[in-house]
PDB file of N, CA and C in Angstrom:
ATOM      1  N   UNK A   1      81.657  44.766  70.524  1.00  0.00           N
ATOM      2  CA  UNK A   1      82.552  45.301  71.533  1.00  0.00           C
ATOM      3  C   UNK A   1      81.822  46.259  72.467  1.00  0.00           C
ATOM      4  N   UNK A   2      80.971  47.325  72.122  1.00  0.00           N
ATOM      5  CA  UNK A   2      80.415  48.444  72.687  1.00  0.00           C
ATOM      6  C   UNK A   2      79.239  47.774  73.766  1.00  0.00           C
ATOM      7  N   UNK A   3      78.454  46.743  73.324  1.00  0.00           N
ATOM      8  CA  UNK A   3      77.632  45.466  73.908  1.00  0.00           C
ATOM      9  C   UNK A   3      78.624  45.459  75.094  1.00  0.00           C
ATOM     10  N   UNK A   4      79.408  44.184  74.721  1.00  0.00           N
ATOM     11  CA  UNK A   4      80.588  43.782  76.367  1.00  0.00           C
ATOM     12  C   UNK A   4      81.037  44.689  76.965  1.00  0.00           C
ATOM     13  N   UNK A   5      81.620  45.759  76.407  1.00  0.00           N
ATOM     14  CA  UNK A   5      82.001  46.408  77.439  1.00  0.00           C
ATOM     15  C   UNK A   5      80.607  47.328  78.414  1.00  0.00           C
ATOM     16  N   UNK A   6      80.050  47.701  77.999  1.00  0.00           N
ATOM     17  CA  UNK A   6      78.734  48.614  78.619  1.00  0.00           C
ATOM     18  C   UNK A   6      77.489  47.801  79.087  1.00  0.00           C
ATOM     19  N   UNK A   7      78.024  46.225  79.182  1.00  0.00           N
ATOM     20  CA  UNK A   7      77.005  45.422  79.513  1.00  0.00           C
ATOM     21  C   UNK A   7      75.506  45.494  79.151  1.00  0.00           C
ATOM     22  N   UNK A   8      75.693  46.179  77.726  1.00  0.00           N
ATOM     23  CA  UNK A   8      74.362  46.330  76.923  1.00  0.00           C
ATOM     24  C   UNK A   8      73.798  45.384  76.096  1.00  0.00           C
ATOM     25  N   UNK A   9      72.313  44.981  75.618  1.00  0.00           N
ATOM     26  CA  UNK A   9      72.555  44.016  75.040  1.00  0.00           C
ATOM     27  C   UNK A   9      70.826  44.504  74.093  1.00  0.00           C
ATOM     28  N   UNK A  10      70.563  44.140  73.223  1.00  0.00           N
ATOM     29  CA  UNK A  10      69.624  44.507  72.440  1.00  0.00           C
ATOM     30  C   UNK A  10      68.242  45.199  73.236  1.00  0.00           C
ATOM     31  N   UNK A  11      68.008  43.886  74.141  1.00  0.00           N
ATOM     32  CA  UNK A  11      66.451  44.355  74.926  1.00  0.00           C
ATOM     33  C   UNK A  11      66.967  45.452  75.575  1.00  0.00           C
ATOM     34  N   UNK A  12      67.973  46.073  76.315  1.00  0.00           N
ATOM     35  CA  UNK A  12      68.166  47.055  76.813  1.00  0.00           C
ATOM     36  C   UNK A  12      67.710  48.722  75.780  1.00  0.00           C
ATOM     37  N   UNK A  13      68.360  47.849  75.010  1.00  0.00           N
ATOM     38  CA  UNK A  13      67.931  49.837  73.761  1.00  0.00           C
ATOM     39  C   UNK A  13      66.229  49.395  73.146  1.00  0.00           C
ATOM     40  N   UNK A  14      65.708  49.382  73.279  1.00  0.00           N
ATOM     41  CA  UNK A  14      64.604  49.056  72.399  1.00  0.00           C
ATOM     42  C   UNK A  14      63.717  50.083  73.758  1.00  0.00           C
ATOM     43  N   UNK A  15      62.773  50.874  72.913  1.00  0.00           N
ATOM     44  CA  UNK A  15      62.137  52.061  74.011  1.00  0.00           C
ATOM     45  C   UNK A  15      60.870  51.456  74.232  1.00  0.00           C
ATOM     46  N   UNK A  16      60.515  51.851  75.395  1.00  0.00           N
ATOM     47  CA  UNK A  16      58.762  51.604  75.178  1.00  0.00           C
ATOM     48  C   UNK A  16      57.985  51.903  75.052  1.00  0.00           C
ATOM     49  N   UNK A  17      56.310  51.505  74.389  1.00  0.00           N
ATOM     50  CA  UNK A  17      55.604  51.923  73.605  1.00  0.00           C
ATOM     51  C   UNK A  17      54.843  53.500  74.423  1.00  0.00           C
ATOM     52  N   UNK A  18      54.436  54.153  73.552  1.00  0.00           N
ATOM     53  CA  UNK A  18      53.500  55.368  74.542  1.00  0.00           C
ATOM     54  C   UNK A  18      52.140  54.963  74.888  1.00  0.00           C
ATOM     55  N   UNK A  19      52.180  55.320  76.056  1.00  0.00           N
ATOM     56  CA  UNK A  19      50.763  55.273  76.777  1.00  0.00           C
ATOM     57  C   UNK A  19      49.241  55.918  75.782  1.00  0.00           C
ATOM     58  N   UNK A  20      48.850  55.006  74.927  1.00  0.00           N
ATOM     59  CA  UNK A  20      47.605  55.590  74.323  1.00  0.00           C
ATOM     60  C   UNK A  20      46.614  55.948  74.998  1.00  0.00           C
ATOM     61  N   UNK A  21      45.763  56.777  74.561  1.00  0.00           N
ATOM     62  CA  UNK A  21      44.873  57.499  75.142  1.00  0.00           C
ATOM     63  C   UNK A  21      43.715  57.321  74.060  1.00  0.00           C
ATOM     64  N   UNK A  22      42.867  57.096  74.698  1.00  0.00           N
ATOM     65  CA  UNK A  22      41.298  56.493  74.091  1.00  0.00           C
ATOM     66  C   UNK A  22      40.266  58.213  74.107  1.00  0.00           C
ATOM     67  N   UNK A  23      39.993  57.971  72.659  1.00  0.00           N
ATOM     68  CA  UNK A  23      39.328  59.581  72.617  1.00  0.00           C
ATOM     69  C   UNK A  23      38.346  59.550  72.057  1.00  0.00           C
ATOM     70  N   UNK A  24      37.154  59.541  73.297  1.00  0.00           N
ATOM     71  CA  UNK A  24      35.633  58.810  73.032  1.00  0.00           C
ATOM     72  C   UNK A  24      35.405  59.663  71.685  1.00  0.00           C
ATOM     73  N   UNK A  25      34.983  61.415  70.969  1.00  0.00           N
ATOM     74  CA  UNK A  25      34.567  61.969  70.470  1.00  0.00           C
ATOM     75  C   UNK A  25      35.225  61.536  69.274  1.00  0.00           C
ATOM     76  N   UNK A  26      34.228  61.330  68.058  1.00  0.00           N
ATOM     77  CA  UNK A  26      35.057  61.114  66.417  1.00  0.00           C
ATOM     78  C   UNK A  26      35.726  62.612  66.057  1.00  0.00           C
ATOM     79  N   UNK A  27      36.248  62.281  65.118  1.00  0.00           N
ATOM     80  CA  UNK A  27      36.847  63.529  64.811  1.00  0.00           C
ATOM     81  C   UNK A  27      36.137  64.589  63.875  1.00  0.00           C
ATOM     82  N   UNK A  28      35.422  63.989  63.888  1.00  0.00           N
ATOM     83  CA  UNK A  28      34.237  65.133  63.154  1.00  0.00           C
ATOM     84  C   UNK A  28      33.094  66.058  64.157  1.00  0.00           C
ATOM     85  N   UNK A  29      33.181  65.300  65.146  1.00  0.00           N
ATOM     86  CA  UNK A  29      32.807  66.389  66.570  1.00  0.00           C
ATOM     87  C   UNK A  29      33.930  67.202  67.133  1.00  0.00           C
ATOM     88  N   UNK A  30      35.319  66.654  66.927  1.00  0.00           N
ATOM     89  CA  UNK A  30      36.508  66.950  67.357  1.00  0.00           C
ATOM     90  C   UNK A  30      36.076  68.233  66.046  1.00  0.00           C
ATOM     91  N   UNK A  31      36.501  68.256  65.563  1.00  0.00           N
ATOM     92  CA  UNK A  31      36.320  69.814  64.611  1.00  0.00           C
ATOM     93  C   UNK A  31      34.898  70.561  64.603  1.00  0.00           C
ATOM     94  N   UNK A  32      34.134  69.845  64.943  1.00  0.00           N
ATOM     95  CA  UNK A  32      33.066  70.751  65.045  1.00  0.00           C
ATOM     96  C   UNK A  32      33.587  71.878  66.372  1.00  0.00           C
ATOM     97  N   UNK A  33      33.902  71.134  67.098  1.00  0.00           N
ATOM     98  CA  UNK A  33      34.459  72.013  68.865  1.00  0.00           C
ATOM     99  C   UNK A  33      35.424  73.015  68.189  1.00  0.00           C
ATOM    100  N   UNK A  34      36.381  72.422  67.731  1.00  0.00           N
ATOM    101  CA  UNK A  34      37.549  73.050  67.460  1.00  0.00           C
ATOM    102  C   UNK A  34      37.056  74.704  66.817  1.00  0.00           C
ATOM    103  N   UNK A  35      36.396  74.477  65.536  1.00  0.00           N
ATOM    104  CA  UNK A  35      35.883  75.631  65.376  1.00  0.00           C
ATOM    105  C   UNK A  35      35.076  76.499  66.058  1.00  0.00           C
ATOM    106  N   UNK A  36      34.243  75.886  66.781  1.00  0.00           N
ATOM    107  CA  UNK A  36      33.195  77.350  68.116  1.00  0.00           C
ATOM    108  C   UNK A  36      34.134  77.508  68.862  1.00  0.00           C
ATOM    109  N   UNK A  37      35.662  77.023  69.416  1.00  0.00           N
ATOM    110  CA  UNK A  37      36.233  77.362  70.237  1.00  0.00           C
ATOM    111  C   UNK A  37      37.429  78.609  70.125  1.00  0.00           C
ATOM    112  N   UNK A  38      37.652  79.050  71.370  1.00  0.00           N
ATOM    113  CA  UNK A  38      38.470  80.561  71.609  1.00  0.00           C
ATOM    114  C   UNK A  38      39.930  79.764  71.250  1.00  0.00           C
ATOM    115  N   UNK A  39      40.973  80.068  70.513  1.00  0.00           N
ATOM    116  CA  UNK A  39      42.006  79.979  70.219  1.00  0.00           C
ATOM    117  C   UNK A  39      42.786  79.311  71.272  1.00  0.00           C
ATOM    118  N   UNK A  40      42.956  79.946  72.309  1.00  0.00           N
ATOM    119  CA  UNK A  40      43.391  79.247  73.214  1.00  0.00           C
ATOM    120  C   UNK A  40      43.193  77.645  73.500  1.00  0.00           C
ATOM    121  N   UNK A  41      42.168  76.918  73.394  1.00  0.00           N
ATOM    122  CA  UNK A  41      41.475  75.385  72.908  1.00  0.00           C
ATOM    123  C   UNK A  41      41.459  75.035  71.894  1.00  0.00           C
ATOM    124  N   UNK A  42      42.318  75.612  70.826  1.00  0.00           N
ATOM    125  CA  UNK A  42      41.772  75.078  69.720  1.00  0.00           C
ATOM    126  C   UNK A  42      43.257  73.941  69.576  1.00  0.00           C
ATOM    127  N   UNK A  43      44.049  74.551  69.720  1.00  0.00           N
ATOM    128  CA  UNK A  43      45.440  73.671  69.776  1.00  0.00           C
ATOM    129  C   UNK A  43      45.166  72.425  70.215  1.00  0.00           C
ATOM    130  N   UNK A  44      44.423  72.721  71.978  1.00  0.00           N
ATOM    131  CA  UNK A  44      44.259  71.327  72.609  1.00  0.00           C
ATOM    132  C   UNK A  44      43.317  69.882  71.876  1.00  0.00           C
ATOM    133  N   UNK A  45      42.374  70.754  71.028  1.00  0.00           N
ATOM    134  CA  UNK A  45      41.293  70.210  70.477  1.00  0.00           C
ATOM    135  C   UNK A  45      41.874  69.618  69.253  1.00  0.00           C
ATOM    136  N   UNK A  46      43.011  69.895  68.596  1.00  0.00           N
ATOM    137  CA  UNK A  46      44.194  69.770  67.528  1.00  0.00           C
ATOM    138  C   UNK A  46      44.770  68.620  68.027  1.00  0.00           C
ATOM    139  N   UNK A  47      45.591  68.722  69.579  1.00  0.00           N
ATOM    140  CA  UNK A  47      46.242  67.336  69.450  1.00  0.00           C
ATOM    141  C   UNK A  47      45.399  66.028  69.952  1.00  0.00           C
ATOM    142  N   UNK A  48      44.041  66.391  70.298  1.00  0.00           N
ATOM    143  CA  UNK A  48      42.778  65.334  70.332  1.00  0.00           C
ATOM    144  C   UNK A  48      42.548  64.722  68.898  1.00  0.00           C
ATOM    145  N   UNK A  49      42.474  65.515  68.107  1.00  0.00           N
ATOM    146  CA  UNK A  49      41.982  65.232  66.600  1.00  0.00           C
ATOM    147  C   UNK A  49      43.752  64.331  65.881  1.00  0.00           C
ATOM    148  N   UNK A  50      44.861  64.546  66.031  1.00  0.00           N
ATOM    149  CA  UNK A  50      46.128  64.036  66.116  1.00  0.00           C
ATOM    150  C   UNK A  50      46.051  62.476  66.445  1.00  0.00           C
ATOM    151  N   UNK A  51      46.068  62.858  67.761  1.00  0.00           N
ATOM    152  CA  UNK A  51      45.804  61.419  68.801  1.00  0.00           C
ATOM    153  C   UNK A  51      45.123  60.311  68.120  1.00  0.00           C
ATOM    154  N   UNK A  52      43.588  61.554  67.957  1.00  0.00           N
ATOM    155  CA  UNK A  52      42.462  60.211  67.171  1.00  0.00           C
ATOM    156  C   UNK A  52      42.600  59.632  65.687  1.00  0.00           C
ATOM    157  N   UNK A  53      43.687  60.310  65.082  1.00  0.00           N
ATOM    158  CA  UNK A  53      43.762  59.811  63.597  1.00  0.00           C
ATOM    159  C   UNK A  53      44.766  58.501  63.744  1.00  0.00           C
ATOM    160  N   UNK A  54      45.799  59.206  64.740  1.00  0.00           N
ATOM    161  CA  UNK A  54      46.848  57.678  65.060  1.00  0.00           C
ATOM    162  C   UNK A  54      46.066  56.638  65.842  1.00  0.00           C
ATOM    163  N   UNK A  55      44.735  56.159  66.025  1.00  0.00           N
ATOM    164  CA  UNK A  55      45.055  56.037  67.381  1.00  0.00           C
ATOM    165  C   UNK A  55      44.949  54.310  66.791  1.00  0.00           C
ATOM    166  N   UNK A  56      45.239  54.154  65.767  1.00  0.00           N
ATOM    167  CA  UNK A  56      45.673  52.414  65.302  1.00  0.00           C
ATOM    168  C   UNK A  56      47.006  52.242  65.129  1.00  0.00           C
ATOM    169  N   UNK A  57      47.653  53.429  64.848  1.00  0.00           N
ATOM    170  CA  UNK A  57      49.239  53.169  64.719  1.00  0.00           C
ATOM    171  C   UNK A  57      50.163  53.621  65.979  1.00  0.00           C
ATOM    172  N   UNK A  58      49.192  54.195  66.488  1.00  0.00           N
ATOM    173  CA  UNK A  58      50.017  55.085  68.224  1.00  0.00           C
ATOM    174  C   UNK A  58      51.076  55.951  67.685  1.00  0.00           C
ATOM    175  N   UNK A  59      50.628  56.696  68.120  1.00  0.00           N
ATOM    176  CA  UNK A  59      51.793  58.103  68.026  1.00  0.00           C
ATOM    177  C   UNK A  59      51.894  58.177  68.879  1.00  0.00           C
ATOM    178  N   UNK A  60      53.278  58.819  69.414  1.00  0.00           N
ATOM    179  CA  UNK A  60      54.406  59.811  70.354  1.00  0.00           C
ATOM    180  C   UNK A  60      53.450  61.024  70.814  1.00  0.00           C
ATOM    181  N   UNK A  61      53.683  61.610  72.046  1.00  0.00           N
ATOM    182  CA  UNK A  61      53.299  62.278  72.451  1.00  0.00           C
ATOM    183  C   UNK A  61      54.168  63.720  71.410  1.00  0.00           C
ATOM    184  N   UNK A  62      55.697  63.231  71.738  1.00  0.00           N
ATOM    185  CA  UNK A  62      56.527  63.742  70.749  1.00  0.00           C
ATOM    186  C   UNK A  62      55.810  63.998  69.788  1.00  0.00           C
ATOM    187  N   UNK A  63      55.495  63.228  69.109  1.00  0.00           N
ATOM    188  CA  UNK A  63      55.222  63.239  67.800  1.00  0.00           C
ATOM    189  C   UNK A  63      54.102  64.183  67.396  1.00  0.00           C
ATOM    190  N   UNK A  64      53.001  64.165  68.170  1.00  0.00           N
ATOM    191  CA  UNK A  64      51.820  65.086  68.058  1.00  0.00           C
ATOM    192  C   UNK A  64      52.567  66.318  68.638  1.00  0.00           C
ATOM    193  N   UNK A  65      53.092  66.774  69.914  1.00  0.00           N
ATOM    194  CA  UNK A  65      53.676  68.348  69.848  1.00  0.00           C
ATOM    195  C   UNK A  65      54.198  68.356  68.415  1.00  0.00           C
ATOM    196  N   UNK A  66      55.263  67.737  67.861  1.00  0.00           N
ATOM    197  CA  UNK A  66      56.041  68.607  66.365  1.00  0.00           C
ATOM    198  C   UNK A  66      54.662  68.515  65.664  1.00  0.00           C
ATOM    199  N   UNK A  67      53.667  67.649  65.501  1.00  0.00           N
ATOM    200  CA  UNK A  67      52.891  68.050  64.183  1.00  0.00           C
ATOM    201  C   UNK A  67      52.278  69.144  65.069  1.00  0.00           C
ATOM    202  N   UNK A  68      51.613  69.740  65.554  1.00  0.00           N
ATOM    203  CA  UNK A  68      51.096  70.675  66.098  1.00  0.00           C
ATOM    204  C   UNK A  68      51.748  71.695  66.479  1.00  0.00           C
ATOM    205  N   UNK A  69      53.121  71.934  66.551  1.00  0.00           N
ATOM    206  CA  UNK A  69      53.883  72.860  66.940  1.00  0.00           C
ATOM    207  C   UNK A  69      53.838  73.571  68.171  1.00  0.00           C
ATOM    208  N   UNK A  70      53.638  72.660  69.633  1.00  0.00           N
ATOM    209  CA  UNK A  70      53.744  72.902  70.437  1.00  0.00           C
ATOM    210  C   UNK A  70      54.696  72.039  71.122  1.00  0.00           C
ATOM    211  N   UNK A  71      54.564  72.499  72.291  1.00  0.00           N
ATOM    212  CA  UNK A  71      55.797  71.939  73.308  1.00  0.00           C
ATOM    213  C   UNK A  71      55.405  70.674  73.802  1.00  0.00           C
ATOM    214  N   UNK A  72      55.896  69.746  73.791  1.00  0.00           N
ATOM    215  CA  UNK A  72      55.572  68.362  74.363  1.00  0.00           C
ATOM    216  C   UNK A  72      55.231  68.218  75.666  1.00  0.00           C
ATOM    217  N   UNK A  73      55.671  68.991  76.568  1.00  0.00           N
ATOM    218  CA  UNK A  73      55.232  69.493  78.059  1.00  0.00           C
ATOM    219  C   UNK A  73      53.732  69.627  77.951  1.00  0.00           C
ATOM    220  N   UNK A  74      53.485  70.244  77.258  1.00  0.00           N
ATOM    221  CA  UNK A  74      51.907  70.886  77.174  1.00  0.00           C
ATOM    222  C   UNK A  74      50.785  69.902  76.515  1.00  0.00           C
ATOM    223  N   UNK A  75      51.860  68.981  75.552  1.00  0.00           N
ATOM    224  CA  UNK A  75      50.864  68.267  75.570  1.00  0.00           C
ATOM    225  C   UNK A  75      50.085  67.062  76.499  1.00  0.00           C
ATOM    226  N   UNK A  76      51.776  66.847  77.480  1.00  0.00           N
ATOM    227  CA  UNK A  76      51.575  65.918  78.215  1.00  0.00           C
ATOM    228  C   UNK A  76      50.213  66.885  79.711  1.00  0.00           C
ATOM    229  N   UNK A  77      50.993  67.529  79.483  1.00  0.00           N
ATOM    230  CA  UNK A  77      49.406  68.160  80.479  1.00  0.00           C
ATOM    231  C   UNK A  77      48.170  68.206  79.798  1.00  0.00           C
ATOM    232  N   UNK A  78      47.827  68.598  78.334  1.00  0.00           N
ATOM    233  CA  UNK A  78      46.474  68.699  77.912  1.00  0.00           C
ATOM    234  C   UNK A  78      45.829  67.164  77.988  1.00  0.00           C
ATOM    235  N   UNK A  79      46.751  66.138  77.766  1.00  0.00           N
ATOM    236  CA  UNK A  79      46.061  64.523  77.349  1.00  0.00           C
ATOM    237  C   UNK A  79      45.786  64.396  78.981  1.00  0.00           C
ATOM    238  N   UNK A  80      46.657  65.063  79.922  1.00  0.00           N
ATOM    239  CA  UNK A  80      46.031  64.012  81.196  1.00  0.00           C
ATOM    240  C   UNK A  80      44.820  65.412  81.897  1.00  0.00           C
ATOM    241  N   UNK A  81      45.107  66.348  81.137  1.00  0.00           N
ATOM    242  CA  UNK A  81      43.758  67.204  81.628  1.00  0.00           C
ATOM    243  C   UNK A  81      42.299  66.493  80.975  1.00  0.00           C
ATOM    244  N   UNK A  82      42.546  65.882  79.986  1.00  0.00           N
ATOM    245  CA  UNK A  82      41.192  65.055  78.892  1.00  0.00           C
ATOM    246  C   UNK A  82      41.228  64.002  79.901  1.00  0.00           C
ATOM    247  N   UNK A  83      41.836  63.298  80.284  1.00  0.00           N
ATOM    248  CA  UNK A  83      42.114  61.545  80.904  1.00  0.00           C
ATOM    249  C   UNK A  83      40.854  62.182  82.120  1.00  0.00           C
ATOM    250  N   UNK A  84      41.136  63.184  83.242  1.00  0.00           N
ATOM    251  CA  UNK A  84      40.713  63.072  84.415  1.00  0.00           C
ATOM    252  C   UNK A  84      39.239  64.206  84.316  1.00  0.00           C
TER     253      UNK A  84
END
């Protein structure tokens, strides 16, 4: 019923996938940084090391702010500050 009337139909709800991001450094350079770095980078260097553990199953951008406990805003700025 909720289908016909709202002219919804399966392919409509189904979301789409997140834009992965390719993160040349292993994650064992990823922590080497992380540690010489000032606090302020270390978060960013956190959801790099995140990114790179999913990066066969793809994670949410979502998903890396809650494991990291930052704001999803911020992360979407730190991944396209790495991209460019």
């Amino acid at each position: 019923f909720f289908y016909c009337v709202f002219g919804l139909n399966n392919k409509s709800l189904k979301t789409s996938l997140p834009k992965q991001i390719k993160i040349k450094e292993s994650i064992y350079e990823l922590c080497k940084l992380q540690k010489n770095s000032i606090s302020m980078i270390e978060n960013r260097i956190y959801v790099l090391i995140e990114i790179k553990k999913h990066e066969t199953t793809e994670i949410s951008k979502i998903a890396v702010a809650y494991i990291v406990s930052v704001n999803q805003n911020s992360v979407q700025i730190w991944c396209s500050m790495y991209i460019s």
